[in-house]
C-alpha atoms as a PDB file:
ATOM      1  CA  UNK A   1       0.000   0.000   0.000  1.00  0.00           C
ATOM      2  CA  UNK A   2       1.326   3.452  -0.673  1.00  0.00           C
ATOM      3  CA  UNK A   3       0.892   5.542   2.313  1.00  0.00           C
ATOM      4  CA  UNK A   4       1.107   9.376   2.527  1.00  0.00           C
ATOM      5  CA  UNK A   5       0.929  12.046   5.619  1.00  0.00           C
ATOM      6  CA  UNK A   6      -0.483  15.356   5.251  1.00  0.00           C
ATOM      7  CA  UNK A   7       1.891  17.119   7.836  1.00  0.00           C
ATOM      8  CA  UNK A   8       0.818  20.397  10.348  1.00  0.00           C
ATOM      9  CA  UNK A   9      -3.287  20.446   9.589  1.00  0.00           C
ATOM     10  CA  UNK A  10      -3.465  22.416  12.500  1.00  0.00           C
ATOM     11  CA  UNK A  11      -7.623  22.959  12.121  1.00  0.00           C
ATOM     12  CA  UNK A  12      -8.229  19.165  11.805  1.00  0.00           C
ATOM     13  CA  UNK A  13     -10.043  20.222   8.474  1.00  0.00           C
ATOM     14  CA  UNK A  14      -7.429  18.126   6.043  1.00  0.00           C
ATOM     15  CA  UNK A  15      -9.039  15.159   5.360  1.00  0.00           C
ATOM     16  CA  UNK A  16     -12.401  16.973   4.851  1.00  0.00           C
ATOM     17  CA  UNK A  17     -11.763  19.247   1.771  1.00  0.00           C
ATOM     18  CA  UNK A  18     -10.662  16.242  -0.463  1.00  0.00           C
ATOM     19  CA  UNK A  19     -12.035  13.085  -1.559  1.00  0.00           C
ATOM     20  CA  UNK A  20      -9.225  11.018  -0.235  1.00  0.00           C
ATOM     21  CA  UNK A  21     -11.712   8.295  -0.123  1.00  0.00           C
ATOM     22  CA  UNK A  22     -11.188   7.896  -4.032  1.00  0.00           C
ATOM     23  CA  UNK A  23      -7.754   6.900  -3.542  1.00  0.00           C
ATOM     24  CA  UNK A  24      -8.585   3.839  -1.908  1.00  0.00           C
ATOM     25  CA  UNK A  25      -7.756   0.726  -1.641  1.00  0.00           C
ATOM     26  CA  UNK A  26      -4.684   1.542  -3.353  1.00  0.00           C
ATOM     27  CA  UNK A  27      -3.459   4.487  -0.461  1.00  0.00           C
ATOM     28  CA  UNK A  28      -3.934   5.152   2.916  1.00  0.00           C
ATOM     29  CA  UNK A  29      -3.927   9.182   3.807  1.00  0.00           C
ATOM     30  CA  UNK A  30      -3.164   9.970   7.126  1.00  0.00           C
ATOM     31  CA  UNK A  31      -3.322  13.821   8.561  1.00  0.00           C
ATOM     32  CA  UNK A  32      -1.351  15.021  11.649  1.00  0.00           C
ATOM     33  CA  UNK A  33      -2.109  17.870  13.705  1.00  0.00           C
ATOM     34  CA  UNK A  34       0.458  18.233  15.222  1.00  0.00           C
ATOM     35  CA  UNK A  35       4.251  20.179  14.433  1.00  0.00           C
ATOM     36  CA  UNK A  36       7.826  18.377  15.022  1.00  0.00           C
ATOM     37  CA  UNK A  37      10.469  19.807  15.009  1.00  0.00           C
ATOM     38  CA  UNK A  38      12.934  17.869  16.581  1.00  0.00           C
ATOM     39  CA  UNK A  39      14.494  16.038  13.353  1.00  0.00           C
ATOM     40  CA  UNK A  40      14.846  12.437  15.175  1.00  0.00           C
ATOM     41  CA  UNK A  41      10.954  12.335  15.473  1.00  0.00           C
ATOM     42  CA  UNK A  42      10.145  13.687  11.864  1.00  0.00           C
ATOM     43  CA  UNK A  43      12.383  10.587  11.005  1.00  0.00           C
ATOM     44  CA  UNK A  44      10.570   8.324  13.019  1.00  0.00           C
ATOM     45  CA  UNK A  45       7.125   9.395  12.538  1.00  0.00           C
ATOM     46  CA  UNK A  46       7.677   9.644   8.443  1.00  0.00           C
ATOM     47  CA  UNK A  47       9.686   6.641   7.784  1.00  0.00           C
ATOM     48  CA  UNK A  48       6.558   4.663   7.129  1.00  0.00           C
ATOM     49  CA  UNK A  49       5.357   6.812   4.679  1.00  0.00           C
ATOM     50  CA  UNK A  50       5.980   7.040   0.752  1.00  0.00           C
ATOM     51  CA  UNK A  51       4.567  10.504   0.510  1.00  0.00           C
ATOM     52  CA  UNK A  52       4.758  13.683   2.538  1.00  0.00           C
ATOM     53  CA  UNK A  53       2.766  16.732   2.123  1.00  0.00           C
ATOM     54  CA  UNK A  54       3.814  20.053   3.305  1.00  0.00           C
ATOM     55  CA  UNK A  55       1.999  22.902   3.705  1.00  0.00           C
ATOM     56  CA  UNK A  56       4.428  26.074   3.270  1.00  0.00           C
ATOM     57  CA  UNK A  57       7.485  26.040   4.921  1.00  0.00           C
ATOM     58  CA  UNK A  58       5.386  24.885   8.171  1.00  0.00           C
ATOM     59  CA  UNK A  59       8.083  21.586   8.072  1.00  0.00           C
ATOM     60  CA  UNK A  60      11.350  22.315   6.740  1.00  0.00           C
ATOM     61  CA  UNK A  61      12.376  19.345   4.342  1.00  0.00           C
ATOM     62  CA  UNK A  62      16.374  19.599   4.134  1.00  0.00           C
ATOM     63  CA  UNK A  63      18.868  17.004   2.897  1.00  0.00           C
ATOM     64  CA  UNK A  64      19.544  15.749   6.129  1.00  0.00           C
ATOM     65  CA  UNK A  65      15.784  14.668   6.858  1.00  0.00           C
ATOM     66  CA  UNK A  66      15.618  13.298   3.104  1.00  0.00           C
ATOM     67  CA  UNK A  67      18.617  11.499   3.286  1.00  0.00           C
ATOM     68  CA  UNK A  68      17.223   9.515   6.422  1.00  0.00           C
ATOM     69  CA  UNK A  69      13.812   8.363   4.293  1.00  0.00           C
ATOM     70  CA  UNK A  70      14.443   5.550   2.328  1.00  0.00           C
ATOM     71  CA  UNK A  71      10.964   5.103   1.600  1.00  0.00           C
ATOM     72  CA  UNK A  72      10.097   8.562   0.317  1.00  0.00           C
ATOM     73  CA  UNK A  73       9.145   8.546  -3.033  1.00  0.00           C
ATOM     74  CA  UNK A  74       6.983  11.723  -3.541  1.00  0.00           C
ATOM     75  CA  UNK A  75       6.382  15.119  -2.007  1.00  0.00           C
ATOM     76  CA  UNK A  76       4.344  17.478  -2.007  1.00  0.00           C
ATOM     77  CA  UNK A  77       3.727  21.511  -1.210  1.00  0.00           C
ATOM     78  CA  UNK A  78       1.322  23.560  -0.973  1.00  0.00           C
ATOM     79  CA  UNK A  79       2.178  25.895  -3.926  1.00  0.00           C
ATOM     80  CA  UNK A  80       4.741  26.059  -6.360  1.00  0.00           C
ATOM     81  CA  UNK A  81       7.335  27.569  -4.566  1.00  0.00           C
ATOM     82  CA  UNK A  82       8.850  26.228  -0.772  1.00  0.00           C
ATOM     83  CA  UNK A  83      12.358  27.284  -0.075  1.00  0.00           C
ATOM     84  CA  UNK A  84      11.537  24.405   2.766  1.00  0.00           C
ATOM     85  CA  UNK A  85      12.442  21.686   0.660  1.00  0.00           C
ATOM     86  CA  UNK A  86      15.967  20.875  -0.974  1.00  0.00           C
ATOM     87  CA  UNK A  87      15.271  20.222  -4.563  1.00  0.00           C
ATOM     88  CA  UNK A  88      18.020  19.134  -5.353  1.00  0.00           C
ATOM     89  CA  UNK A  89      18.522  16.786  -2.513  1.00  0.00           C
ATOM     90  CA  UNK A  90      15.053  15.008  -3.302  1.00  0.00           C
ATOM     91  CA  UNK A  91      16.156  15.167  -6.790  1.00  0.00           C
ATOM     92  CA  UNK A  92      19.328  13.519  -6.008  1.00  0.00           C
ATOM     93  CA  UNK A  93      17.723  10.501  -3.775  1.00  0.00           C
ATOM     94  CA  UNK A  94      14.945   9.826  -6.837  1.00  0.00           C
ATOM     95  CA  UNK A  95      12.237  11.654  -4.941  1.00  0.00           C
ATOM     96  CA  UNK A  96       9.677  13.140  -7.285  1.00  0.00           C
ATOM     97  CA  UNK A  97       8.233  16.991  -5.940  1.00  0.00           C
ATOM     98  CA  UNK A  98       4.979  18.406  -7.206  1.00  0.00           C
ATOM     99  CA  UNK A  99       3.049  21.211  -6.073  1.00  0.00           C
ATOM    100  CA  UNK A 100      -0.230  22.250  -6.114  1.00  0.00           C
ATOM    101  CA  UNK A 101      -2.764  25.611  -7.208  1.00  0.00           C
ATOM    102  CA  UNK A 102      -2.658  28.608  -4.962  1.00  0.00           C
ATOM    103  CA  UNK A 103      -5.210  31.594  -4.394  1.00  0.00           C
ATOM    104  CA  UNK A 104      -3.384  34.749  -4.516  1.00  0.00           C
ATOM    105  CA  UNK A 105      -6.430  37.382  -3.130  1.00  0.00           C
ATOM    106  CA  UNK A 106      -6.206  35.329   0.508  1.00  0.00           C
ATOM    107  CA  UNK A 107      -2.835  37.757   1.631  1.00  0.00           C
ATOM    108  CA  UNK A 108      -3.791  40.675   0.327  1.00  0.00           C
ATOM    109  CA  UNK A 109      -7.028  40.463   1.661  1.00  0.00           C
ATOM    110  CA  UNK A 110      -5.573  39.728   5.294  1.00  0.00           C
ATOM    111  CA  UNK A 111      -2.983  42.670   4.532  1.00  0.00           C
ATOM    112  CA  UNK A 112      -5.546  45.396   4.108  1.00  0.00           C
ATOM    113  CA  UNK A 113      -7.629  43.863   7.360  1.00  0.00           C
ATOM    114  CA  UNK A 114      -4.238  43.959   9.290  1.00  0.00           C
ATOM    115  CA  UNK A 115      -3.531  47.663   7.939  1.00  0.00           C
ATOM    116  CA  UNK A 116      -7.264  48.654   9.115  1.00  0.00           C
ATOM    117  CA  UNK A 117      -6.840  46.881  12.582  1.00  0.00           C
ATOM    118  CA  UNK A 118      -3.818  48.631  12.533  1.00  0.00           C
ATOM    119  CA  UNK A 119      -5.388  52.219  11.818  1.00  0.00           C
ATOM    120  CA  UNK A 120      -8.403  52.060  13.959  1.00  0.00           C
ATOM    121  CA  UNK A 121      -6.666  49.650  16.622  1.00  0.00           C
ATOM    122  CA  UNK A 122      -9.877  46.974  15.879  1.00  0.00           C
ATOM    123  CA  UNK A 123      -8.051  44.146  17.801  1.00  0.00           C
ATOM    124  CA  UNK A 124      -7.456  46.738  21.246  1.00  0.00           C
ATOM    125  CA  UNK A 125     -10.782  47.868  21.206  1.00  0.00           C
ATOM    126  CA  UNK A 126     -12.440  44.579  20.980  1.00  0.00           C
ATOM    127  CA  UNK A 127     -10.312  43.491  23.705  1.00  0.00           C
ATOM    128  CA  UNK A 128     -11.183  46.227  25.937  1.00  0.00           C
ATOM    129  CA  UNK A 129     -14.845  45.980  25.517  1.00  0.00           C
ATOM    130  CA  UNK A 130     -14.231  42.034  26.512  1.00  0.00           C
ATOM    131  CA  UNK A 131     -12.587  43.599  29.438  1.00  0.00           C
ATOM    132  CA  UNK A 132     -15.570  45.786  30.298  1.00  0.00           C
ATOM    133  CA  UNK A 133     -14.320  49.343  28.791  1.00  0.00           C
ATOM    134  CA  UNK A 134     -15.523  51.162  26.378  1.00  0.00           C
ATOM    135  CA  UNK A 135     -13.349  53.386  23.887  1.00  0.00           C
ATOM    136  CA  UNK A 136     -10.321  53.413  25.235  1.00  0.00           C
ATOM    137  CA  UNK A 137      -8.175  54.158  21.828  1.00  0.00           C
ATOM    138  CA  UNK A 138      -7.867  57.141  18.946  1.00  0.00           C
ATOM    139  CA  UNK A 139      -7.854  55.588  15.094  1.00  0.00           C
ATOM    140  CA  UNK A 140      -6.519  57.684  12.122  1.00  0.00           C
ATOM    141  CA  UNK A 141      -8.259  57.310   8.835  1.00  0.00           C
ATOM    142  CA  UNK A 142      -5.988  55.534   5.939  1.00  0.00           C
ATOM    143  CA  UNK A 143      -7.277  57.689   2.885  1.00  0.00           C
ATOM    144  CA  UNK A 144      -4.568  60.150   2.098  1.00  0.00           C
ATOM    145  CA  UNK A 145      -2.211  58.503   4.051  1.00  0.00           C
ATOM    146  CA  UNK A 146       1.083  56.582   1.875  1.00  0.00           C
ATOM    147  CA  UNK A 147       1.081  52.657   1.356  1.00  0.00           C
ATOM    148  CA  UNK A 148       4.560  51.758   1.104  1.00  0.00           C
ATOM    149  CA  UNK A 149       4.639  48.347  -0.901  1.00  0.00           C
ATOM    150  CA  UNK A 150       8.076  46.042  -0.815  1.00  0.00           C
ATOM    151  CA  UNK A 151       7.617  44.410  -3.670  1.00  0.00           C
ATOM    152  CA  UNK A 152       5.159  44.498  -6.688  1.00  0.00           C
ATOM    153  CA  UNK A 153       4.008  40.779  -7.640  1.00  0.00           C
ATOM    154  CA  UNK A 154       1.244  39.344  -7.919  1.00  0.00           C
ATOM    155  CA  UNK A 155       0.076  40.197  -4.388  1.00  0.00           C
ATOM    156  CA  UNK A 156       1.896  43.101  -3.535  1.00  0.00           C
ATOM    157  CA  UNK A 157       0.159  44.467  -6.514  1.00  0.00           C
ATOM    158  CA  UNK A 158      -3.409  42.992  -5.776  1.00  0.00           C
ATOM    159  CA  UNK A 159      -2.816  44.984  -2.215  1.00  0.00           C
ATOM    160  CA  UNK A 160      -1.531  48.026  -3.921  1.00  0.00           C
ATOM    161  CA  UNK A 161      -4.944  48.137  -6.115  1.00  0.00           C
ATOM    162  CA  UNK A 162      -6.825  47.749  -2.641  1.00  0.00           C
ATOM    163  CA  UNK A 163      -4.509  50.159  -0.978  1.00  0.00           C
ATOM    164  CA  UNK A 164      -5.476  52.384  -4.461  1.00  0.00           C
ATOM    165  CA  UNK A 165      -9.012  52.112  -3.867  1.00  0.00           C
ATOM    166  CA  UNK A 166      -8.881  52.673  -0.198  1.00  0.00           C
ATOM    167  CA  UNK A 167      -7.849  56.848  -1.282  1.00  0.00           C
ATOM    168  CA  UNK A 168      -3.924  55.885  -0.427  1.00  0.00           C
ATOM    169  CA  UNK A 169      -0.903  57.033  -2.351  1.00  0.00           C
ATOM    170  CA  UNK A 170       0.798  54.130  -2.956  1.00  0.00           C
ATOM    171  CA  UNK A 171       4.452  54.127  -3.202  1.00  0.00           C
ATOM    172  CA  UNK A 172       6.813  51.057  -4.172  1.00  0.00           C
ATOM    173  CA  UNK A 173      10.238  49.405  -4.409  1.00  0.00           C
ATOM    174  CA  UNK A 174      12.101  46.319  -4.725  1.00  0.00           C
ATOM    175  CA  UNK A 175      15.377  45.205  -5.735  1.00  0.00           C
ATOM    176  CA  UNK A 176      14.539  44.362  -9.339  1.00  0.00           C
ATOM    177  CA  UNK A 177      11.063  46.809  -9.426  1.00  0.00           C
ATOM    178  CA  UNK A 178      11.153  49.237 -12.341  1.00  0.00           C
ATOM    179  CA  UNK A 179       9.614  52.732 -12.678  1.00  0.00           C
ATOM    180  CA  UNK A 180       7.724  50.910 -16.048  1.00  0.00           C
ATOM    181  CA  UNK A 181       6.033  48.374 -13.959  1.00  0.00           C
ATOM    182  CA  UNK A 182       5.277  50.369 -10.998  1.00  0.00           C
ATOM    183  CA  UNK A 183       3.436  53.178 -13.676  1.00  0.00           C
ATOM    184  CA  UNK A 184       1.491  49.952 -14.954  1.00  0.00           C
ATOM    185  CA  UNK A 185       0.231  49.439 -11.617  1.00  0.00           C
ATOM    186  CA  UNK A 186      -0.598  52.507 -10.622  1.00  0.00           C
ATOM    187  CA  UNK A 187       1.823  53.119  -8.361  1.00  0.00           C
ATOM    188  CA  UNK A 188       4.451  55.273  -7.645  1.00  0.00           C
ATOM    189  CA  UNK A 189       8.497  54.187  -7.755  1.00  0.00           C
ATOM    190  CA  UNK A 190      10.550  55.271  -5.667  1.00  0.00           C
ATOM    191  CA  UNK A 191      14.063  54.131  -3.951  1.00  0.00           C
ATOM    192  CA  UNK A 192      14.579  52.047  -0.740  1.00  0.00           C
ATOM    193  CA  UNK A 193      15.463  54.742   1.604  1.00  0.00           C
ATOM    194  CA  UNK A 194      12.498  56.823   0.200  1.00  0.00           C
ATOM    195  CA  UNK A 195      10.272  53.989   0.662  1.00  0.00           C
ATOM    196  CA  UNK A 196      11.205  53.430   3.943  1.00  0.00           C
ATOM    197  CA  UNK A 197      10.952  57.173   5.047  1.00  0.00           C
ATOM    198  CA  UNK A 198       7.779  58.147   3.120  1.00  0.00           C
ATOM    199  CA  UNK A 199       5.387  54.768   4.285  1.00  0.00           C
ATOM    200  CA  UNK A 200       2.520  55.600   6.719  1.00  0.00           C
ATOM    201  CA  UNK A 201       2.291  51.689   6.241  1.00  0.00           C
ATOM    202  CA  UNK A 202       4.754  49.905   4.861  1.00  0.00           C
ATOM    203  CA  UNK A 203       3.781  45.950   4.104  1.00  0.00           C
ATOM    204  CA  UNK A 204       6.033  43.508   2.825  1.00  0.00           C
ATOM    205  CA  UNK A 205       5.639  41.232  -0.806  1.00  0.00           C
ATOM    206  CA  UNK A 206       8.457  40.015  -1.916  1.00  0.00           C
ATOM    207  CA  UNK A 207       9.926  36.004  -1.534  1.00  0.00           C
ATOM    208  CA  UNK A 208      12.247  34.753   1.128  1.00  0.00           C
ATOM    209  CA  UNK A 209      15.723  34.142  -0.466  1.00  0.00           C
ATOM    210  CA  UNK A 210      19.103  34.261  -0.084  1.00  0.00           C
ATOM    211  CA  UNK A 211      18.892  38.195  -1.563  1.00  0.00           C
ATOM    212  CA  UNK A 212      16.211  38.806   0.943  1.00  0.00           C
ATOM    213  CA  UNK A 213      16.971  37.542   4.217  1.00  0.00           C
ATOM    214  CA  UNK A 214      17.392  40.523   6.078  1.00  0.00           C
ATOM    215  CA  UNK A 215      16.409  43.077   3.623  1.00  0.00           C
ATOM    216  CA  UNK A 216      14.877  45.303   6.216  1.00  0.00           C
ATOM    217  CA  UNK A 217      17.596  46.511   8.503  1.00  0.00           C
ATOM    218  CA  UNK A 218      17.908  48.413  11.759  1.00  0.00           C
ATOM    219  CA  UNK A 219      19.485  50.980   9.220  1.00  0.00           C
ATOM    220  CA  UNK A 220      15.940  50.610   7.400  1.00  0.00           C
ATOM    221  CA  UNK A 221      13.679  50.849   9.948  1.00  0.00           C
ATOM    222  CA  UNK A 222      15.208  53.870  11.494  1.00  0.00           C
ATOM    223  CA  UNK A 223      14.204  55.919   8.396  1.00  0.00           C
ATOM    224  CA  UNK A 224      10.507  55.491   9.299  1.00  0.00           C
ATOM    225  CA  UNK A 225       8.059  57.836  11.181  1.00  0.00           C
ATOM    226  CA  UNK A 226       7.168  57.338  14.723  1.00  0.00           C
ATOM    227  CA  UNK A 227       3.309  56.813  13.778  1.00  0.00           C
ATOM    228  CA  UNK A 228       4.183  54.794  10.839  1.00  0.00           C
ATOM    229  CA  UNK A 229       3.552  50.686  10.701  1.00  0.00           C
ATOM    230  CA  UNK A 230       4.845  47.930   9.435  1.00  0.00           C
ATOM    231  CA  UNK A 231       2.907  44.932   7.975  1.00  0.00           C
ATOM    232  CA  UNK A 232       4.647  41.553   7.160  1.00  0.00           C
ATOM    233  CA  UNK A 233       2.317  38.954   5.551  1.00  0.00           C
ATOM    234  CA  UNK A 234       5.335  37.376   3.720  1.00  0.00           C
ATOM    235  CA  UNK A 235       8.007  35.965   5.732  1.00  0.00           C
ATOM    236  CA  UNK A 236       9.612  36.719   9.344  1.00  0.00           C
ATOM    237  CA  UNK A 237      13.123  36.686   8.386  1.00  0.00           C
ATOM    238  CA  UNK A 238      12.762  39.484   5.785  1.00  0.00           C
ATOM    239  CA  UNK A 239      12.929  41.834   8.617  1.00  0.00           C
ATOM    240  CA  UNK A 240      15.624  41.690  10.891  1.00  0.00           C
ATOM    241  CA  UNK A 241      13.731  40.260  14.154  1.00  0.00           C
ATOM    242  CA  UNK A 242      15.832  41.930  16.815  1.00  0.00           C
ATOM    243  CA  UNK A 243      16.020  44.938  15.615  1.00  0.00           C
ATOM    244  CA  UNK A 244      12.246  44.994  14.888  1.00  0.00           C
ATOM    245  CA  UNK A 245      12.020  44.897  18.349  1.00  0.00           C
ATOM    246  CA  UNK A 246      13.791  46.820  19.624  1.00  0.00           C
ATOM    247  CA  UNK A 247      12.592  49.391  17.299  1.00  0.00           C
ATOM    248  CA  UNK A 248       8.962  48.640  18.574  1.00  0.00           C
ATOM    249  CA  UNK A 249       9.978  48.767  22.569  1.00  0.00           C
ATOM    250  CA  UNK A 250      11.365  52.489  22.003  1.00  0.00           C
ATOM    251  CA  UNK A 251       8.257  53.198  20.127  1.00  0.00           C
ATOM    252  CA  UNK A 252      10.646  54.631  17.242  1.00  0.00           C
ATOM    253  CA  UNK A 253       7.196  53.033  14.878  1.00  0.00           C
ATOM    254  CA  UNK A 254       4.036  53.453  15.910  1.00  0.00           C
ATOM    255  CA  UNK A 255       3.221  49.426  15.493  1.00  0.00           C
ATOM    256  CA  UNK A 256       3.496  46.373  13.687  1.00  0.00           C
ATOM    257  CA  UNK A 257       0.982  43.472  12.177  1.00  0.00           C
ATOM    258  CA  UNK A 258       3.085  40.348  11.880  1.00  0.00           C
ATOM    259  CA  UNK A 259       1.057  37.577  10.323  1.00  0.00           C
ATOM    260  CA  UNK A 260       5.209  35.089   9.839  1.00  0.00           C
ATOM    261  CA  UNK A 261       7.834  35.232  12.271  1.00  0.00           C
ATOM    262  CA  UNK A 262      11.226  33.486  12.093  1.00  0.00           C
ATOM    263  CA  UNK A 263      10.290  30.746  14.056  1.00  0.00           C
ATOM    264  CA  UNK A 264       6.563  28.760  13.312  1.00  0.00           C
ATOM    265  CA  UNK A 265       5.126  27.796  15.226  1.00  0.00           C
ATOM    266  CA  UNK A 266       6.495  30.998  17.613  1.00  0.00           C
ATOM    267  CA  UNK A 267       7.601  30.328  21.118  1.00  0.00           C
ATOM    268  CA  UNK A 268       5.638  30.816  24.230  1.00  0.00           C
ATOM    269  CA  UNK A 269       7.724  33.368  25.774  1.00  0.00           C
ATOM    270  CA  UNK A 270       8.681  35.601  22.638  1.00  0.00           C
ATOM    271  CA  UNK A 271       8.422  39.155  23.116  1.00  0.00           C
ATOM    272  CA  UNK A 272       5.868  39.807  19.864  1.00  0.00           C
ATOM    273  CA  UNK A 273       3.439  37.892  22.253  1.00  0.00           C
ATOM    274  CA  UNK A 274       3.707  40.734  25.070  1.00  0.00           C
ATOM    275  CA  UNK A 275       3.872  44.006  23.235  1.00  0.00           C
ATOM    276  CA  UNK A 276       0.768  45.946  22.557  1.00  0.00           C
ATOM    277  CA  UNK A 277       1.855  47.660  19.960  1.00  0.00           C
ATOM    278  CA  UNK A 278       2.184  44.603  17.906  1.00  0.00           C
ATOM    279  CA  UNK A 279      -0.821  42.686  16.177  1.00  0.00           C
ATOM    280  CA  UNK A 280       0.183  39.061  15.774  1.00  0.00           C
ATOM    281  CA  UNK A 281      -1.535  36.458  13.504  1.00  0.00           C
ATOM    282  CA  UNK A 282      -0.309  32.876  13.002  1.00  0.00           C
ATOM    283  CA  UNK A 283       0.627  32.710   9.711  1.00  0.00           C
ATOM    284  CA  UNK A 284      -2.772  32.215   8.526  1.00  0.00           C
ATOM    285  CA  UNK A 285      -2.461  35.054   5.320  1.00  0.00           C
ATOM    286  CA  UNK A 286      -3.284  31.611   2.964  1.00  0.00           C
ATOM    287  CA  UNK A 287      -5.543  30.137   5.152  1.00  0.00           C
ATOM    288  CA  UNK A 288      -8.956  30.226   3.678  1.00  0.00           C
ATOM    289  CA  UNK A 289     -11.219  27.639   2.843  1.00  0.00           C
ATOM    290  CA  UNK A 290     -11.609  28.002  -0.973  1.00  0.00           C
ATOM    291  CA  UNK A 291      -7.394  28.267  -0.736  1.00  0.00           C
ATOM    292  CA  UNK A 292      -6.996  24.603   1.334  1.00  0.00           C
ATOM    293  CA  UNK A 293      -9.780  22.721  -0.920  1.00  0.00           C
ATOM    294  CA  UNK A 294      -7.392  23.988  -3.746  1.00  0.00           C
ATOM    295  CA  UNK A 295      -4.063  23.119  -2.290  1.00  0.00           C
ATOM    296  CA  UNK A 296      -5.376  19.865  -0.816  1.00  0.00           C
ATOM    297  CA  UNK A 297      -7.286  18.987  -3.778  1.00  0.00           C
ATOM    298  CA  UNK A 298      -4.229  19.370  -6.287  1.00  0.00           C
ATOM    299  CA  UNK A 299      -2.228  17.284  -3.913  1.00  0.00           C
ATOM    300  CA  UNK A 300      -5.053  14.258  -4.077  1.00  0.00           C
ATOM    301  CA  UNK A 301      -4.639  14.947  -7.931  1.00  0.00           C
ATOM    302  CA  UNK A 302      -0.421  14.575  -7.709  1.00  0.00           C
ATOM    303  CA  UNK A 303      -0.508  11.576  -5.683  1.00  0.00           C
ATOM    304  CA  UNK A 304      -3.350   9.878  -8.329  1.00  0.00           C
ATOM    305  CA  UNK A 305      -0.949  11.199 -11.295  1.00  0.00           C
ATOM    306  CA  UNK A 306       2.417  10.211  -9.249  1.00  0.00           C
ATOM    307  CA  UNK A 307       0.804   6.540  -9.282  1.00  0.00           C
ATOM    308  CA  UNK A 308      -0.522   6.235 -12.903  1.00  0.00           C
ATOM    309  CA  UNK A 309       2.731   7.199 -13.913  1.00  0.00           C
ATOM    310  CA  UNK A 310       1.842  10.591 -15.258  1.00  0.00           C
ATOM    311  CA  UNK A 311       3.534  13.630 -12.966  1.00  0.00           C
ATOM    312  CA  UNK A 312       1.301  16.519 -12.737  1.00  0.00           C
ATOM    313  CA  UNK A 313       3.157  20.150 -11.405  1.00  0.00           C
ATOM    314  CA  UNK A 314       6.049  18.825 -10.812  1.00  0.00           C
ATOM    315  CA  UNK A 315       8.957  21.211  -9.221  1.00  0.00           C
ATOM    316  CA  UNK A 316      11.846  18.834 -10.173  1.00  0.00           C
ATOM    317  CA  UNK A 317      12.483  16.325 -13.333  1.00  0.00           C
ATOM    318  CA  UNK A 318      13.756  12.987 -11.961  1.00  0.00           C
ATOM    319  CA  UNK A 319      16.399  11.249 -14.873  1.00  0.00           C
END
């Protein structure tokens, strides 16, 4: 029997947005709630299994952890993109990858709620009134205020139409953006240092990679205002964690909405947990219903093509 775990399904909602059913007798699915870490029990609890799904980066997949699998034969992610997995190692050790569809609206739709929670402090006040008080805070209106966008993609330019219609001026940069495709967005280009100076909210688009870990510096974040914000939806080590921080405890920004964090699941006792000017979600910018029947119904579709021989989205080409 070929066997495959759906890894991290944190809601318990995995196995009920695919017809997993219509892989049987032939596979066995098997969802787990829970996240490992520890690489010694990812070994043990996956070395039963000829398939692994990820979603995201939630498990990191490295050579190490591939090279201990003897009986991996697929994987899959969530997406077409995971700087979670070594490609090449799986490539290496004859382990097809495939990924699935994605829904780009689901982060910048969480990116303009965070922004508004931001502006009119929604999260405070609906913890006060739990707490039996009654207007406690002072919002600011976002038209006429400047969206500062890092990065114009798909979704950074999905938020920067939102951001458009919302009465903002929306500025943007990146390191390969270009005056042309900012103008065919609607939005105006403008360098790093004026990006980071000019943003009444700056949110973050661009990729996690090797050019962009780190790309916002303490350097960076001192150009901002006092009452500006800043909005990550894409990934925590983009911004430099400590000095985000420590640029948030000397209220040198106004706030932060941090929907990824360097470490996922985060820790108990990190400091983002305790600061109130700092709106956390847990990574859930993707996290929508119509996005997870997609993602988990492409990977019942790579597992059915993986066994009839015909490889559907696949992110590597085995010899």
């Amino acid at each position: 029997m070929f066997r495959a775990a759906l890894l991290d399904d944190y809601q318990h909602v995995a196995m009920s947005l695919a017809d997993w059913g219509s892989l049987a007798p032939e596979v066995e699915v098997t969802a787990f709630h829970d996240h490992i870490d520890d690489p010694d029990d990812l070994v043990v609890r996956l070395q039963p299994f000829d398939c692994v799904m990820l979603v995201r980066e939630r498990t990191k997949f490295p050579r190490t952890l591939i090279e201990r699998l003897p009986n991996l034969k697929l994987i899959v992610s969530a997406a077409m993109w995971n700087v979670a997995i070594d490609i090449d190692a799986a490539t290496a050790h004859g382990v097809q990858v495939c990924g699935t569809g994605d829904l780009s609206n689901a982060t910048p739709e969480l990116t303009i709620g965070l922004m508004l929670s931001l502006a009119r402090n929604i999260h405070g006040e609906s913890r006060a009134v739990r707490e039996g008080h009654w207007q406690v805070s002072l919002g600011i209106a976002v038209r006429g205020r400047t969206l500062g966008i890092l990065g114009l993609g798909d979704i950074g330019t999905q938020v920067a139409g939102l951001g458009r219609a919302l009465g903002m001026d929306v500025i943007a940069w990146s390191q390969n953006l270009t005056p042309a495709r900012c103008a065919a967005a609607g939005v105006t280009y403008v360098g790093k240092d004026e990006l980071m100076a000019r943003a009444d909210f700056l949110t973050i688009h661009v990729k996690l990679s090797d050019r962009t870990t780190g790309l916002i510096k303490a350097a960076d974040l001192a150009r901002m205002k006092p009452v500006s914000y800043l909005i990550n939806t894409s990934r925590g080590p983009i911004v430099d964690e400590s000095a985000l921080i420590a640029a948030l405890r000397e209220n040198r920004i106004a706030g932060a909405a941090l929907d990824v964090f360097d470490r996922e699941p985060m820790l108990a006792d990190h400091p983002f947990r305790k600061m109130d000017n700092v709106l956390v979600t847990p990574h859930v910018g993707y996290v929508t219903a119509e996005n997870y029947r997609q993602i988990y119904g492409d990977t019942l579709e790579d597992i059915r093509g993986f066994l009839d021989g015909e490889v559907i989205r696949a992110m590597n080409t085995l010899n």
